[in-house]
PDB file of N, CA and C in Angstrom:
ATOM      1  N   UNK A   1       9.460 -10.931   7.467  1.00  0.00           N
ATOM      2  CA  UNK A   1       8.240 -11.591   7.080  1.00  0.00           C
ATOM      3  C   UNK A   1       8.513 -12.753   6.135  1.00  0.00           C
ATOM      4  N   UNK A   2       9.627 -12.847   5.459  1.00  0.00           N
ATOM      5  CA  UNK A   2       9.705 -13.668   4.302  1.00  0.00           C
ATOM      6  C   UNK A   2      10.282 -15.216   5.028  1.00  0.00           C
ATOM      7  N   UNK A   3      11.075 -15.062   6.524  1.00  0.00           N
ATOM      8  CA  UNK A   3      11.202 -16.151   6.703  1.00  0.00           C
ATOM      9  C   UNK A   3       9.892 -17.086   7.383  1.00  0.00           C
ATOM     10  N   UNK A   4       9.127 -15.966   8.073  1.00  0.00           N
ATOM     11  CA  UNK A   4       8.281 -16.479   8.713  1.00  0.00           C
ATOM     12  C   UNK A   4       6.571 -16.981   7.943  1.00  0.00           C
ATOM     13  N   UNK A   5       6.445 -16.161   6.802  1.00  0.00           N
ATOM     14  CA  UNK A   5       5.079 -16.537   6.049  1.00  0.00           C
ATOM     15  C   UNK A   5       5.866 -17.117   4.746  1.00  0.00           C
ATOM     16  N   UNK A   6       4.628 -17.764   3.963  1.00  0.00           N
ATOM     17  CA  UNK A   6       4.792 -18.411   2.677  1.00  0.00           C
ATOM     18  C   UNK A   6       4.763 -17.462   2.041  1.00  0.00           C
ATOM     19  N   UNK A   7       5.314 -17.429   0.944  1.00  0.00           N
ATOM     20  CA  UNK A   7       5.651 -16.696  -0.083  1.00  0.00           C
ATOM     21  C   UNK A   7       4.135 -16.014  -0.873  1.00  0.00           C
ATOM     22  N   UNK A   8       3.234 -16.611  -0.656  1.00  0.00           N
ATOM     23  CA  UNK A   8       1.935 -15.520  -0.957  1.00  0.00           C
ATOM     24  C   UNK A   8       1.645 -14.877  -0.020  1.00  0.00           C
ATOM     25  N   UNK A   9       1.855 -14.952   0.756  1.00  0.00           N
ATOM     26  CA  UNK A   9       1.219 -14.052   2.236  1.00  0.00           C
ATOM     27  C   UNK A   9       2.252 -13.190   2.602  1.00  0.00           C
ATOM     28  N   UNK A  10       2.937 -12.447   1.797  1.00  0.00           N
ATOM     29  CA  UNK A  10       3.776 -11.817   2.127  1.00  0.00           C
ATOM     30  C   UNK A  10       3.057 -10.640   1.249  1.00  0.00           C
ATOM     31  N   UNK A  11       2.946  -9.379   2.048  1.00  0.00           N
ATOM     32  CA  UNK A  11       2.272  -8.335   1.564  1.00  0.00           C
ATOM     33  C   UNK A  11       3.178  -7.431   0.650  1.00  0.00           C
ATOM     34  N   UNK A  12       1.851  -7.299  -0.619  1.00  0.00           N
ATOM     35  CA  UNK A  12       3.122  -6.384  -1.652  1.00  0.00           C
ATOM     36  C   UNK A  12       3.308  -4.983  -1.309  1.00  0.00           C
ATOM     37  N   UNK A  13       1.880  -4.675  -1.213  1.00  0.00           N
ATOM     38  CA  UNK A  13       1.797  -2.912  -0.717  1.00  0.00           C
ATOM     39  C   UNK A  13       1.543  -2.740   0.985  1.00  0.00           C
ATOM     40  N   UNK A  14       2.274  -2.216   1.456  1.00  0.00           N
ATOM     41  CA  UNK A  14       1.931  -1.376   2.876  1.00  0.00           C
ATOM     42  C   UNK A  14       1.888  -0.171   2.950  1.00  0.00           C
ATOM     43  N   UNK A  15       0.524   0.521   3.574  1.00  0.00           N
ATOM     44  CA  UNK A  15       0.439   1.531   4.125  1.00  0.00           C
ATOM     45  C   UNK A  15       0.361   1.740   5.253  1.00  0.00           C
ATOM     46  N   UNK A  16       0.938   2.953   5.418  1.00  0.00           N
ATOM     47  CA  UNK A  16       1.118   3.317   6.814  1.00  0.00           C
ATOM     48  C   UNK A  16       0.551   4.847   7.164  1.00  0.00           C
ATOM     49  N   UNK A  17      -0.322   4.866   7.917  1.00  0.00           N
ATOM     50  CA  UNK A  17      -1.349   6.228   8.220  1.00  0.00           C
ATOM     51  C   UNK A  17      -0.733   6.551   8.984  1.00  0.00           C
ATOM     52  N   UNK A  18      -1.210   8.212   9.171  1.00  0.00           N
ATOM     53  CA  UNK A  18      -0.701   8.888  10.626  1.00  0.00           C
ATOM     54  C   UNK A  18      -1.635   8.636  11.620  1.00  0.00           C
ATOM     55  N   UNK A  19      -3.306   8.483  11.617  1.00  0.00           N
ATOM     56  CA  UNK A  19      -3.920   8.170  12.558  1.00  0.00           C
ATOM     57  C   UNK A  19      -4.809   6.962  11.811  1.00  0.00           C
ATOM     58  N   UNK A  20      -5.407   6.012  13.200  1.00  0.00           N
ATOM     59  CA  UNK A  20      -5.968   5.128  12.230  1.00  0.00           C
ATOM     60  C   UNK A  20      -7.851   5.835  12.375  1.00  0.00           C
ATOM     61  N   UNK A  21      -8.517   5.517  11.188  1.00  0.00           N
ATOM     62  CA  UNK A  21      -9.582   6.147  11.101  1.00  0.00           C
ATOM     63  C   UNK A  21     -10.371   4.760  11.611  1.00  0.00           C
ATOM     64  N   UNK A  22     -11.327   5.047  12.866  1.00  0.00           N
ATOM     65  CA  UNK A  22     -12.497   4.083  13.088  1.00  0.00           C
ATOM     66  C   UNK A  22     -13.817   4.347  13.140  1.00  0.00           C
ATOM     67  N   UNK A  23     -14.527   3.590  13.402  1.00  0.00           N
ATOM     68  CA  UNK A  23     -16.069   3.934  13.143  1.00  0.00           C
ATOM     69  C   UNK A  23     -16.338   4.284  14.588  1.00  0.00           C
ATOM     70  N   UNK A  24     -17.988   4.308  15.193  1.00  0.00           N
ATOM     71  CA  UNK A  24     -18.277   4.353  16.198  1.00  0.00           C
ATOM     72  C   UNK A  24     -17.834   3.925  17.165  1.00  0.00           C
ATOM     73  N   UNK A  25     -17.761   2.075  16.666  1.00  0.00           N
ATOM     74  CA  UNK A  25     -17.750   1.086  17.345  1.00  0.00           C
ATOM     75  C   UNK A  25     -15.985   1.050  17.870  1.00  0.00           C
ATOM     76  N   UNK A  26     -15.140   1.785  17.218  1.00  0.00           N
ATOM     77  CA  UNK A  26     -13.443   1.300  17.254  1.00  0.00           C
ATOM     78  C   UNK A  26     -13.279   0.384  16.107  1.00  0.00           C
ATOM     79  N   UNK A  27     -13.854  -0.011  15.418  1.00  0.00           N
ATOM     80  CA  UNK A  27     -13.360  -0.785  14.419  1.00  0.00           C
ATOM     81  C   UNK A  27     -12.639  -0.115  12.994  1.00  0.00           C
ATOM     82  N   UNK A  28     -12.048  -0.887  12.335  1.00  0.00           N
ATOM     83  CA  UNK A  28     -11.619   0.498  11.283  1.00  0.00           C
ATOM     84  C   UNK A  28     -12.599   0.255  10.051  1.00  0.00           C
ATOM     85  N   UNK A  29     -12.506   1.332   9.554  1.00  0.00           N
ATOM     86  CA  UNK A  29     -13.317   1.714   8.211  1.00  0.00           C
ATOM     87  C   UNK A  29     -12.410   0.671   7.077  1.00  0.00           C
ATOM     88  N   UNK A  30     -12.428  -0.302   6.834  1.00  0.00           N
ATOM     89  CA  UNK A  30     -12.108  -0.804   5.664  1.00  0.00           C
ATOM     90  C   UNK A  30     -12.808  -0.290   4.051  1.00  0.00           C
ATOM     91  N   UNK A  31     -13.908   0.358   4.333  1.00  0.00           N
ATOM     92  CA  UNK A  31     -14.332   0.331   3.100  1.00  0.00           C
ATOM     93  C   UNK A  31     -13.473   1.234   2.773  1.00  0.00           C
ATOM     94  N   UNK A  32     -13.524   2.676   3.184  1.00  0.00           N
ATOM     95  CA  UNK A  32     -12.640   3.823   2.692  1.00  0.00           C
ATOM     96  C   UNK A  32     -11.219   3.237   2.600  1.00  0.00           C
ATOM     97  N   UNK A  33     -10.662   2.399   2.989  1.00  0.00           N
ATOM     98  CA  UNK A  33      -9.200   1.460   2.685  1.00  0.00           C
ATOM     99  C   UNK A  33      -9.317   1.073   1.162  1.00  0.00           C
ATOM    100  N   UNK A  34     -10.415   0.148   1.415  1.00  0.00           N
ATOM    101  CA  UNK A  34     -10.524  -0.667   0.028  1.00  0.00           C
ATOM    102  C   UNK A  34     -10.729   0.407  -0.657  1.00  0.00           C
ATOM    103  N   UNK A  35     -11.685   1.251  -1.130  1.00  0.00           N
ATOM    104  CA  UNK A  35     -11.448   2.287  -2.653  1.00  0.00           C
ATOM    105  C   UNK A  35     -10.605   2.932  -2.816  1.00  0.00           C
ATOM    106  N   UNK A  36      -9.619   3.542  -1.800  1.00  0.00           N
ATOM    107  CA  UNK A  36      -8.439   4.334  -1.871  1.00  0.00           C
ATOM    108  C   UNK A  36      -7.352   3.118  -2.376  1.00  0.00           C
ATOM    109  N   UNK A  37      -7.305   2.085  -1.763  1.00  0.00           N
ATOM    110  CA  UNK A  37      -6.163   1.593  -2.572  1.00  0.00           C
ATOM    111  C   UNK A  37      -5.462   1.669  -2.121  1.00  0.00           C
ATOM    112  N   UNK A  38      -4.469   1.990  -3.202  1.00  0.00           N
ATOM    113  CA  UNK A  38      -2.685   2.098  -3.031  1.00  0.00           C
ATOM    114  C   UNK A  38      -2.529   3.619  -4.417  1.00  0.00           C
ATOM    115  N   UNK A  39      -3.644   3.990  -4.603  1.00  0.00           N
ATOM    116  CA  UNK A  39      -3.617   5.352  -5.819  1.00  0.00           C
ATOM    117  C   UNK A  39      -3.246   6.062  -4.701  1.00  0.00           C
ATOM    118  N   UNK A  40      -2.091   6.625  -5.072  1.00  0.00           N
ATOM    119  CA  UNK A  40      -1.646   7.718  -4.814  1.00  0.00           C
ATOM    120  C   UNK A  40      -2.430   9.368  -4.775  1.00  0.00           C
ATOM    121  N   UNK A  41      -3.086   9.399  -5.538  1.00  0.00           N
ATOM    122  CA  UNK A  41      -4.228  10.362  -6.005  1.00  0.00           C
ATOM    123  C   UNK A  41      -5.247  10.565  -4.840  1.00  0.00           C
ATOM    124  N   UNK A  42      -5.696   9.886  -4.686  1.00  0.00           N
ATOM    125  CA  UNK A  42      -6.579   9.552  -3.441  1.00  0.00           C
ATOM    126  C   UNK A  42      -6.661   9.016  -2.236  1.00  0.00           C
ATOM    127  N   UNK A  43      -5.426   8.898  -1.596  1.00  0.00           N
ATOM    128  CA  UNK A  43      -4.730   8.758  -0.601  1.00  0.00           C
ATOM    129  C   UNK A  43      -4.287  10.184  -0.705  1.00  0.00           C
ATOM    130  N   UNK A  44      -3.671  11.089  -1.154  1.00  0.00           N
ATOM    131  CA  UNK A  44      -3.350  12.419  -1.188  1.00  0.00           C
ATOM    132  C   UNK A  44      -4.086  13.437  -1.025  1.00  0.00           C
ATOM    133  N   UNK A  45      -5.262  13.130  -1.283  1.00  0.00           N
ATOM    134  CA  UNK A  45      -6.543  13.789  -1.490  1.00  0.00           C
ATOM    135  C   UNK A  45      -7.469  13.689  -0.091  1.00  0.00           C
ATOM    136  N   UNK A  46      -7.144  12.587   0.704  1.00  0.00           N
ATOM    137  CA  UNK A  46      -7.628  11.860   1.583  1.00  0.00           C
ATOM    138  C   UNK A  46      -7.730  12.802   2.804  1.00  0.00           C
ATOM    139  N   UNK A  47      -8.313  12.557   4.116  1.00  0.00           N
ATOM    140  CA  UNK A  47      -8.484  13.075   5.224  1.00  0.00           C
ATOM    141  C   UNK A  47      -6.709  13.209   5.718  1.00  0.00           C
ATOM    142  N   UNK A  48      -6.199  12.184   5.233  1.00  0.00           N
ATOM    143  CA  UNK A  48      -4.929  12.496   5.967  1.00  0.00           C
ATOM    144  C   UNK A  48      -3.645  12.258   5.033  1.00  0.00           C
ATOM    145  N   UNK A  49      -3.597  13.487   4.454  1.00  0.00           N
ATOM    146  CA  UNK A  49      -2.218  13.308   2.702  1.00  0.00           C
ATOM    147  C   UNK A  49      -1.012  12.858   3.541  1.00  0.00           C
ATOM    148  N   UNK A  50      -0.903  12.752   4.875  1.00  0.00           N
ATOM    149  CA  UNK A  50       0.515  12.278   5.439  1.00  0.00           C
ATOM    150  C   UNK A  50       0.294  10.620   5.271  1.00  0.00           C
ATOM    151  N   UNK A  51      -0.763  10.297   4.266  1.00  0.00           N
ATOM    152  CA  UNK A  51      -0.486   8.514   4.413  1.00  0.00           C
ATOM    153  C   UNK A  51       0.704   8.215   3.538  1.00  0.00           C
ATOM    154  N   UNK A  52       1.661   6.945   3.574  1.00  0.00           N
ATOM    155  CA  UNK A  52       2.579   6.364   3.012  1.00  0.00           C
ATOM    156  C   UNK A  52       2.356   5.057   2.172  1.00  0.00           C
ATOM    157  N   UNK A  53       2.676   4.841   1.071  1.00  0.00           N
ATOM    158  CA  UNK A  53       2.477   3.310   0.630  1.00  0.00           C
ATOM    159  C   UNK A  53       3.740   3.041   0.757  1.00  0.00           C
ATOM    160  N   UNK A  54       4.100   1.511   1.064  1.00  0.00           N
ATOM    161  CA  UNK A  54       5.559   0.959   0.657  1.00  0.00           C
ATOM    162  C   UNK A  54       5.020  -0.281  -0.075  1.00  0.00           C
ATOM    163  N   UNK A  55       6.161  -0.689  -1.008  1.00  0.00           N
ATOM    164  CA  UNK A  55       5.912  -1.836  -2.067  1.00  0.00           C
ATOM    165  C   UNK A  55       7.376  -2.814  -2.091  1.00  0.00           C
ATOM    166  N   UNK A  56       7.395  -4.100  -2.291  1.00  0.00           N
ATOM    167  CA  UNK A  56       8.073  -4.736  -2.356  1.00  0.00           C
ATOM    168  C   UNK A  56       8.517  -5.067  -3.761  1.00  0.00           C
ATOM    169  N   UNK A  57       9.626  -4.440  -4.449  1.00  0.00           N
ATOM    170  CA  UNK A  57       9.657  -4.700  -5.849  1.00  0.00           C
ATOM    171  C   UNK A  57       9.629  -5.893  -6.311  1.00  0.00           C
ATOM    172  N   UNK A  58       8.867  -6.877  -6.640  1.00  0.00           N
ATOM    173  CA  UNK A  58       9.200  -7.805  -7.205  1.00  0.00           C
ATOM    174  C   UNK A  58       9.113  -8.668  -6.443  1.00  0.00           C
ATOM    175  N   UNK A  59       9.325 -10.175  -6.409  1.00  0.00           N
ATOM    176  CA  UNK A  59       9.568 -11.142  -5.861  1.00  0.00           C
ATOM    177  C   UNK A  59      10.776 -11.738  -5.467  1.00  0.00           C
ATOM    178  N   UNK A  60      12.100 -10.851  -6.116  1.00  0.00           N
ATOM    179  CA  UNK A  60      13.204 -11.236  -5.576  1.00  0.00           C
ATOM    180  C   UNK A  60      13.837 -10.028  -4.634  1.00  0.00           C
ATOM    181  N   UNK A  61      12.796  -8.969  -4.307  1.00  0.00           N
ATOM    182  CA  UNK A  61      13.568  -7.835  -3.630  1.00  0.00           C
ATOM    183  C   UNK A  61      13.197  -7.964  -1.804  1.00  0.00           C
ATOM    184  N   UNK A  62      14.451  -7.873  -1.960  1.00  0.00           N
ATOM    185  CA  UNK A  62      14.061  -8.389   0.376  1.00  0.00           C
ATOM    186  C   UNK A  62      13.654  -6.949   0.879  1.00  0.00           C
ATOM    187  N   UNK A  63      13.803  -5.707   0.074  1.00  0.00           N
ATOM    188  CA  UNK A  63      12.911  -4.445   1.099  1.00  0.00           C
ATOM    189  C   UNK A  63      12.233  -4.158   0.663  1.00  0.00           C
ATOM    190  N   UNK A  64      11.016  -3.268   1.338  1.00  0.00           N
ATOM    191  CA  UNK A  64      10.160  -2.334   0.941  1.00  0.00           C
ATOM    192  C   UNK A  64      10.784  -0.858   0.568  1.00  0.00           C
ATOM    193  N   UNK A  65      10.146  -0.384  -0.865  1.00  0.00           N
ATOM    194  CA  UNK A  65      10.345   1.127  -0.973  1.00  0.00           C
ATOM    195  C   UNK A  65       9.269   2.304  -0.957  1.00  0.00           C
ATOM    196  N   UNK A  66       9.446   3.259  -1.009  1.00  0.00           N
ATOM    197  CA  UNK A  66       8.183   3.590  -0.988  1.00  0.00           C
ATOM    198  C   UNK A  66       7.694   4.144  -2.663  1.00  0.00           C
ATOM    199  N   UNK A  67       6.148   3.777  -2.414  1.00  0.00           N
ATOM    200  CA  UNK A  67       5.662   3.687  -3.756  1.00  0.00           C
ATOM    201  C   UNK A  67       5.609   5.261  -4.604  1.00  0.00           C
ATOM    202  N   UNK A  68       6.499   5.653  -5.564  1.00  0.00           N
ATOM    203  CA  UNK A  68       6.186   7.065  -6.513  1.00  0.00           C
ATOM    204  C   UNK A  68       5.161   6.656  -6.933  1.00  0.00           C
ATOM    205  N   UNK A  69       4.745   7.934  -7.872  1.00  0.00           N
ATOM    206  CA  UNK A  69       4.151   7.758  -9.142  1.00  0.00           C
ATOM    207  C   UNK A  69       4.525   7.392 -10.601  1.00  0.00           C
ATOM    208  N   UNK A  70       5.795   7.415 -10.808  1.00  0.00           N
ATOM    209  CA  UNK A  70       6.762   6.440 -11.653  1.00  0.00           C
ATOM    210  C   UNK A  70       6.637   5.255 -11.541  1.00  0.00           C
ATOM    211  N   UNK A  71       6.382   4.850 -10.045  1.00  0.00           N
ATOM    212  CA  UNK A  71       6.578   3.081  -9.843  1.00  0.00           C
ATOM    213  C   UNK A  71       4.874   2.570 -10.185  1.00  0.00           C
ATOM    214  N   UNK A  72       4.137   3.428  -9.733  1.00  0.00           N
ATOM    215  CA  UNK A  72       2.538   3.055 -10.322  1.00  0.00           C
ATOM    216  C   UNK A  72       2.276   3.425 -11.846  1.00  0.00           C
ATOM    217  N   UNK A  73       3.222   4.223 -12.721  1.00  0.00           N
ATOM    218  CA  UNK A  73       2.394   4.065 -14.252  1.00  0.00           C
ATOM    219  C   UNK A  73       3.809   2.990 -14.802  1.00  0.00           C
ATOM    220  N   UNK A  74       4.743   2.266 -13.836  1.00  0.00           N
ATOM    221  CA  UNK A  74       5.135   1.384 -14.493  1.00  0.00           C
ATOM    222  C   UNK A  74       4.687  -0.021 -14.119  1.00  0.00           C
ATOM    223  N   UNK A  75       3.763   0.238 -13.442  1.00  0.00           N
ATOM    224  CA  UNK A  75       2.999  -0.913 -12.892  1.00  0.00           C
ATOM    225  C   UNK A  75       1.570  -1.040 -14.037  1.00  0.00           C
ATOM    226  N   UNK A  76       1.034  -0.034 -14.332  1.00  0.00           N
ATOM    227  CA  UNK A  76       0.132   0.252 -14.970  1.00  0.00           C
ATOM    228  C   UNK A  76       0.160  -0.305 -16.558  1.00  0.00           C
ATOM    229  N   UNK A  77       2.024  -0.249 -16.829  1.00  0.00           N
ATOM    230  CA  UNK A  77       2.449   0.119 -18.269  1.00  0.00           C
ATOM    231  C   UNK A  77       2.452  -1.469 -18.344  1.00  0.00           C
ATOM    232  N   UNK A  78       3.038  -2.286 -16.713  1.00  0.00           N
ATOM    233  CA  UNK A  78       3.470  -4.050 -17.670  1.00  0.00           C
ATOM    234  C   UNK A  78       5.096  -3.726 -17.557  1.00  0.00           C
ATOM    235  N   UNK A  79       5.635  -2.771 -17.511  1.00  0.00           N
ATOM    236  CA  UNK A  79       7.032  -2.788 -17.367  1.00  0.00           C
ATOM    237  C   UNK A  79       8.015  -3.905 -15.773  1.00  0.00           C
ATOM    238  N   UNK A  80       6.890  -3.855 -15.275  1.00  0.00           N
ATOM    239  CA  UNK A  80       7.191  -3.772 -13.861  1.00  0.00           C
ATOM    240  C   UNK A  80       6.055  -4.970 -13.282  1.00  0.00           C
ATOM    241  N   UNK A  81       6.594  -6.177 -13.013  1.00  0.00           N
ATOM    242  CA  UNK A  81       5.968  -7.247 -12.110  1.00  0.00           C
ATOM    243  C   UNK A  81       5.621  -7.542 -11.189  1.00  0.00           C
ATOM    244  N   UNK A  82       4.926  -7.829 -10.315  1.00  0.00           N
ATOM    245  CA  UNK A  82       4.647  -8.627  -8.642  1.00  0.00           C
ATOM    246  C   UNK A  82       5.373  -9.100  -8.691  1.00  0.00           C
TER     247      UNK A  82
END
């Protein structure tokens, strides 16, 4: 992705579901996306605890890892940058 998009459009957090959740229509539920986030808490809690976040440390790191809860209260703390 990094050769092909600009450097903002390169996504920090990815999740990855086991099924995708849609509405009637086939479309997906973004809202339940958007309040869950990337919290771990509630993604766990969620219809489906097999979801995954991955995060790109930083701006100089070329992989994704996947996101602990260490890496979110050092995100929380300021230790730890976009």
């Amino acid at each position: 992705m990094r050769r092909k998009l600009p450097k903002y459009a390169v996504p920090v957090f990815v999740r990855v579901q086991n099924e995708m959740r849609s509405m009637h229509n086939m479309k997906q539920n973004k809202t339940v996306l958007r309040t869950e986030g990337v919290d771990l808490e509630k993604i766990g809690a969620g219809e489906n605890p097999g979801d995954v976040v991955y995060w790109c440390r930083g701006p100089g790191a070329g992989t994704y890892e996947v996101l602990r809860e260490g890496d979110v209260e050092a995100l929380k703390g300021g230790s730890v940058k976009l």
